[in-house]
N, C-alpha and C. Protein backbone atom coordinates (compact mmCIF):
# COMPACT_ATOMS: atom_id res chain seq x y z
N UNK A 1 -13.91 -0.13 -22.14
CA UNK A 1 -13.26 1.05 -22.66
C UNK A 1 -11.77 0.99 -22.31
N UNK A 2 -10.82 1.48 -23.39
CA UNK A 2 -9.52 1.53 -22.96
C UNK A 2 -9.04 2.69 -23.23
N UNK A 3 -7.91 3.20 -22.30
CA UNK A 3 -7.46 4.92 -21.78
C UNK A 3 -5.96 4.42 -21.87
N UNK A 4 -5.54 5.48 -23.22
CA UNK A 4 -3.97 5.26 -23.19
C UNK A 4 -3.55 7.16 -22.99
N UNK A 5 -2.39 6.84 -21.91
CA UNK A 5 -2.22 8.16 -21.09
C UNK A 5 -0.38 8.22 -20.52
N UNK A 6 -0.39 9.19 -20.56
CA UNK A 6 0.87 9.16 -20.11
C UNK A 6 0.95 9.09 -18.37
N UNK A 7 -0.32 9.04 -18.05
CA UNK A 7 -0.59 9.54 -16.73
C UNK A 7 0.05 10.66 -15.96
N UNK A 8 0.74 11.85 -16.29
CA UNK A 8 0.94 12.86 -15.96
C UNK A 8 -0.06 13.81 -15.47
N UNK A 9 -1.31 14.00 -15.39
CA UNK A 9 -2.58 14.80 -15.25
C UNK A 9 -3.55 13.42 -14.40
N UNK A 10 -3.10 12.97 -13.86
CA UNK A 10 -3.97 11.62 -12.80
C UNK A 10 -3.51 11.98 -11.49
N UNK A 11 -4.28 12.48 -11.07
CA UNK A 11 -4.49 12.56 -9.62
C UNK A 11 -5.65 11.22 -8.85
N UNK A 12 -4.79 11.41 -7.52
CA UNK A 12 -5.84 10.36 -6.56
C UNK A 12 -7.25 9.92 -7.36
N UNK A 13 -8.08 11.45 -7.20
CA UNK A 13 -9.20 11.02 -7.43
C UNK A 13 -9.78 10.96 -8.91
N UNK A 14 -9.10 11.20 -10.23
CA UNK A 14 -8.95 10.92 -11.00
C UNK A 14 -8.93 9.10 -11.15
N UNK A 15 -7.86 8.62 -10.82
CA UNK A 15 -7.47 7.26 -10.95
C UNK A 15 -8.67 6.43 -10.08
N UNK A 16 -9.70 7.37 -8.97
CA UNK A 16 -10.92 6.46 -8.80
C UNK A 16 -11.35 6.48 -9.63
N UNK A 17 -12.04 7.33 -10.20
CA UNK A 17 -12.95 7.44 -11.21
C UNK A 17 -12.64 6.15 -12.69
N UNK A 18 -11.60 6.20 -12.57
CA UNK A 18 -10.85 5.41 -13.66
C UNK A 18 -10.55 3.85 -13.43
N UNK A 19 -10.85 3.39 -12.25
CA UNK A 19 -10.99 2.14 -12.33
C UNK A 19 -11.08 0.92 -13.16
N UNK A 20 -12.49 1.37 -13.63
CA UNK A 20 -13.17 0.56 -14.18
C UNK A 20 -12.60 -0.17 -15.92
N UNK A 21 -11.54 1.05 -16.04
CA UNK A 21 -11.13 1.05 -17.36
C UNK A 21 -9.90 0.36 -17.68
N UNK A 22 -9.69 -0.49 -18.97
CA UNK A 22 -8.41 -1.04 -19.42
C UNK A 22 -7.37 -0.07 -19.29
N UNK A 23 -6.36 0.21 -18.62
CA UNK A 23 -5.41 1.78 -18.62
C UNK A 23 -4.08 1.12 -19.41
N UNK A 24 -3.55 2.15 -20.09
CA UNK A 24 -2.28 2.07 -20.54
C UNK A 24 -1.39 2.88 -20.34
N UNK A 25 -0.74 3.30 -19.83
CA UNK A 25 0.73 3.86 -19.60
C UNK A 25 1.74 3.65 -20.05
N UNK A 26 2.12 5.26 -20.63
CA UNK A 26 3.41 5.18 -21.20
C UNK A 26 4.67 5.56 -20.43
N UNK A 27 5.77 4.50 -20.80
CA UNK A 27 6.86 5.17 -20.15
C UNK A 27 7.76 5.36 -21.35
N UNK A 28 8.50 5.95 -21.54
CA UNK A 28 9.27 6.08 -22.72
C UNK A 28 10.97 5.38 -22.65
N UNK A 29 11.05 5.57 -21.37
CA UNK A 29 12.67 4.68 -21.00
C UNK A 29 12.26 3.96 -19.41
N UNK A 30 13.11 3.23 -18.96
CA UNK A 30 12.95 2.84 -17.52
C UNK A 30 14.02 3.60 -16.56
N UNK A 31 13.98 5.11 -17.16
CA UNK A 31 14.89 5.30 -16.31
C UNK A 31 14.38 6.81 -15.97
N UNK A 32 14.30 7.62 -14.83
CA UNK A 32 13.99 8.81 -15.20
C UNK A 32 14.87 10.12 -16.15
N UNK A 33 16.28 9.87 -16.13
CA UNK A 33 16.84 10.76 -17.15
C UNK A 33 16.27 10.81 -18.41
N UNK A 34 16.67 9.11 -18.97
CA UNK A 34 15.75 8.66 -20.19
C UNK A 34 15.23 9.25 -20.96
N UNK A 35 13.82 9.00 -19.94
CA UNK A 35 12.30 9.33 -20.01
C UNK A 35 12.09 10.63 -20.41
N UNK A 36 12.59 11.05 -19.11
CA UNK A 36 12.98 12.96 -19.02
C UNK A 36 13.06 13.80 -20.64
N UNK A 37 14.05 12.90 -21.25
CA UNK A 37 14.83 13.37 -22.08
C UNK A 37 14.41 12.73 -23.40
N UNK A 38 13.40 11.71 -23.57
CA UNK A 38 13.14 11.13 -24.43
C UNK A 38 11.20 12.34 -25.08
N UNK A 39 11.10 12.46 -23.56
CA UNK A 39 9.68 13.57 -23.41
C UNK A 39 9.74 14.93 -23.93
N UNK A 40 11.33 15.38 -23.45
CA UNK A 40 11.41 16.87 -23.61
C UNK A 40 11.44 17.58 -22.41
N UNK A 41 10.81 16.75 -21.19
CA UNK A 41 10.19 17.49 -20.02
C UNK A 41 10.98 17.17 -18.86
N UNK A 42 11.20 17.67 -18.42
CA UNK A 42 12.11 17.46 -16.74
C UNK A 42 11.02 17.23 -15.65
N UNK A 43 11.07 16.12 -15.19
CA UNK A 43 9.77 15.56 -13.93
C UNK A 43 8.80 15.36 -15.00
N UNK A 44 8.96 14.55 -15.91
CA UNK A 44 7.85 13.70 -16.46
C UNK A 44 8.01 12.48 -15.83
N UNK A 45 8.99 11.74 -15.62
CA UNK A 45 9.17 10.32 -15.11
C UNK A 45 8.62 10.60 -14.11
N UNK A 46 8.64 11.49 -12.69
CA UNK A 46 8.04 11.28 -11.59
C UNK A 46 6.23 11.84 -11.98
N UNK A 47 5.87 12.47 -12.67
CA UNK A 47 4.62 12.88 -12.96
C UNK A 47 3.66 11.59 -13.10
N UNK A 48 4.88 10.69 -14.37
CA UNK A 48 3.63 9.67 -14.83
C UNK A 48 3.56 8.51 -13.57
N UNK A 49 5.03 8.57 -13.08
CA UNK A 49 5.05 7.60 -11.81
C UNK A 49 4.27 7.89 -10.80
N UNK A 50 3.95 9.10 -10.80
CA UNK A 50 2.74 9.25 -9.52
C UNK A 50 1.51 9.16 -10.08
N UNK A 51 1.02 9.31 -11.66
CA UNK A 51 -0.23 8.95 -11.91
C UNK A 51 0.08 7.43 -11.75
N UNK A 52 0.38 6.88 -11.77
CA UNK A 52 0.30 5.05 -12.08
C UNK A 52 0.45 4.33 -10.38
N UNK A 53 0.81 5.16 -9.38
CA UNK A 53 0.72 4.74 -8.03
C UNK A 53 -0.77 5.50 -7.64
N UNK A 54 -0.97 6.45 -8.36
CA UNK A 54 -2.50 6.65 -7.77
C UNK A 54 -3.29 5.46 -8.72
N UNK A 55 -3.08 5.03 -9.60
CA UNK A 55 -3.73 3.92 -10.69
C UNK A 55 -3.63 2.65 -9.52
N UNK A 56 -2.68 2.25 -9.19
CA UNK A 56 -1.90 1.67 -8.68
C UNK A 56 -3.29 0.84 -7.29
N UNK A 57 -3.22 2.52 -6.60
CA UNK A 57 -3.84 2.01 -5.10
C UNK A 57 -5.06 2.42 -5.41
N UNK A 58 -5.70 2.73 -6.44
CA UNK A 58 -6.98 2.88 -6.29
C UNK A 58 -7.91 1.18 -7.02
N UNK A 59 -6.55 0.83 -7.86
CA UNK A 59 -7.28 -0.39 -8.53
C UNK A 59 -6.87 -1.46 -7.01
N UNK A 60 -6.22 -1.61 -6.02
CA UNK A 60 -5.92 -2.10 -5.12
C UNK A 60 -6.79 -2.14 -4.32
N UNK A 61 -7.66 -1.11 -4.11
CA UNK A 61 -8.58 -0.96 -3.16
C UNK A 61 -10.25 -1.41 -3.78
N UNK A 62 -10.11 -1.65 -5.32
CA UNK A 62 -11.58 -1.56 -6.01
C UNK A 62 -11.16 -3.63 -6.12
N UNK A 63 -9.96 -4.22 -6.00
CA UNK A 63 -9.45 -5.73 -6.40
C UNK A 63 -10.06 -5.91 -4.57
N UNK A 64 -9.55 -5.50 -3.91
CA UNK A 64 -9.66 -6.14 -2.41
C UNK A 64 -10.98 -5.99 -2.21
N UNK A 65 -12.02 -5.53 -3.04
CA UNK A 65 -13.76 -5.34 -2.72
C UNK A 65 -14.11 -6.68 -3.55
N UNK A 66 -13.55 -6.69 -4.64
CA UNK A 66 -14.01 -8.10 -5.39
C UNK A 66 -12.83 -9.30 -5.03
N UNK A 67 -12.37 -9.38 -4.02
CA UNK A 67 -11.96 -10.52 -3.82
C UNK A 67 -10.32 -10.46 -4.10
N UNK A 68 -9.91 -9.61 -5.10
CA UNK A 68 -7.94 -9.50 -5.28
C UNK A 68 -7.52 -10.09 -6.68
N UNK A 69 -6.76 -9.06 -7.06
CA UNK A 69 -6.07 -10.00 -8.58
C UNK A 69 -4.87 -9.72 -8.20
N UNK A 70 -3.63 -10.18 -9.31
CA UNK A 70 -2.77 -9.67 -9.77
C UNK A 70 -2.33 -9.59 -10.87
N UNK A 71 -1.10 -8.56 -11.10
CA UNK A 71 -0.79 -8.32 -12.79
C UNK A 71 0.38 -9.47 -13.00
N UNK A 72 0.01 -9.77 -14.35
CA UNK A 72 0.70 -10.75 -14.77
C UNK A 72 2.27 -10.75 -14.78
N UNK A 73 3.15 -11.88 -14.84
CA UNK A 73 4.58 -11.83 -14.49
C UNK A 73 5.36 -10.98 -14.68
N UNK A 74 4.69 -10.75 -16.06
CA UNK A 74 5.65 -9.74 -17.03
C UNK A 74 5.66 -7.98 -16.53
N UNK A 75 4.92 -7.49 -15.95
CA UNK A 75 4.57 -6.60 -15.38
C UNK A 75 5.34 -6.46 -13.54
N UNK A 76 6.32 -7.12 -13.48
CA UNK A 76 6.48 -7.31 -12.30
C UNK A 76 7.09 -5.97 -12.07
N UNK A 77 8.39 -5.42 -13.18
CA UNK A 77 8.95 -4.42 -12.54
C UNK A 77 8.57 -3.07 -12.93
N UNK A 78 6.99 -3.03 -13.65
CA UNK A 78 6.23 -2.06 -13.44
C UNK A 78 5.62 -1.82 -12.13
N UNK A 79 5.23 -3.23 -11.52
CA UNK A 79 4.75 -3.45 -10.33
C UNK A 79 5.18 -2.35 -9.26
N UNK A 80 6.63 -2.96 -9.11
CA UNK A 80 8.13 -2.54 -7.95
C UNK A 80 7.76 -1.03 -8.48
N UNK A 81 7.57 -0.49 -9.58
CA UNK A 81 7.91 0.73 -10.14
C UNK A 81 6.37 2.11 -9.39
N UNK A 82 5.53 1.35 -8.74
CA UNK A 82 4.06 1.54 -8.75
C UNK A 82 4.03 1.55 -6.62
N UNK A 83 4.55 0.87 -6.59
CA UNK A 83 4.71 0.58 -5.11
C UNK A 83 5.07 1.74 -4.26
């Protein structure tokens, strides 16, 4: 199954539950003004940035039970962005 989300409404235990699933996240700019302003919404950039660090450490903790992955190159400064 795949879940495309802005991740704004992902909390901790939300993003367990969600594991299991292909996730997509939108960002609209890489910047929070951008974003902000590309949304309409003021604290959307930090909203979706905190759903995607709860995405983040919950898929971290479900990878270190099966052994560990990582996201591919291209994803690096989503990575930094998640940390």
């Amino acid at each position: 199954m795949n879940l495309t989300t802005n991740g704004t409404l992902i909390t901790e235990d939300i993003a367990k539950e969600l594991v299991g699933l292909l996730m997509q996240l939108n960002l609209d700019r890489w910047t929070e003004k951008t974003h902000d302003m590309a949304r309409g919404v003021e604290g959307a950039w930090k909203k979706t940035i905190s759903g995607l660090k709860y995405i983040n450490d919950a898929k971290r903790i479900e990878s270190q039970a099966h052994g560990g992955s990582k996201l591919p190159g291209k994803c690096n400064k989503l990575q930094r962005l998640a940390d």
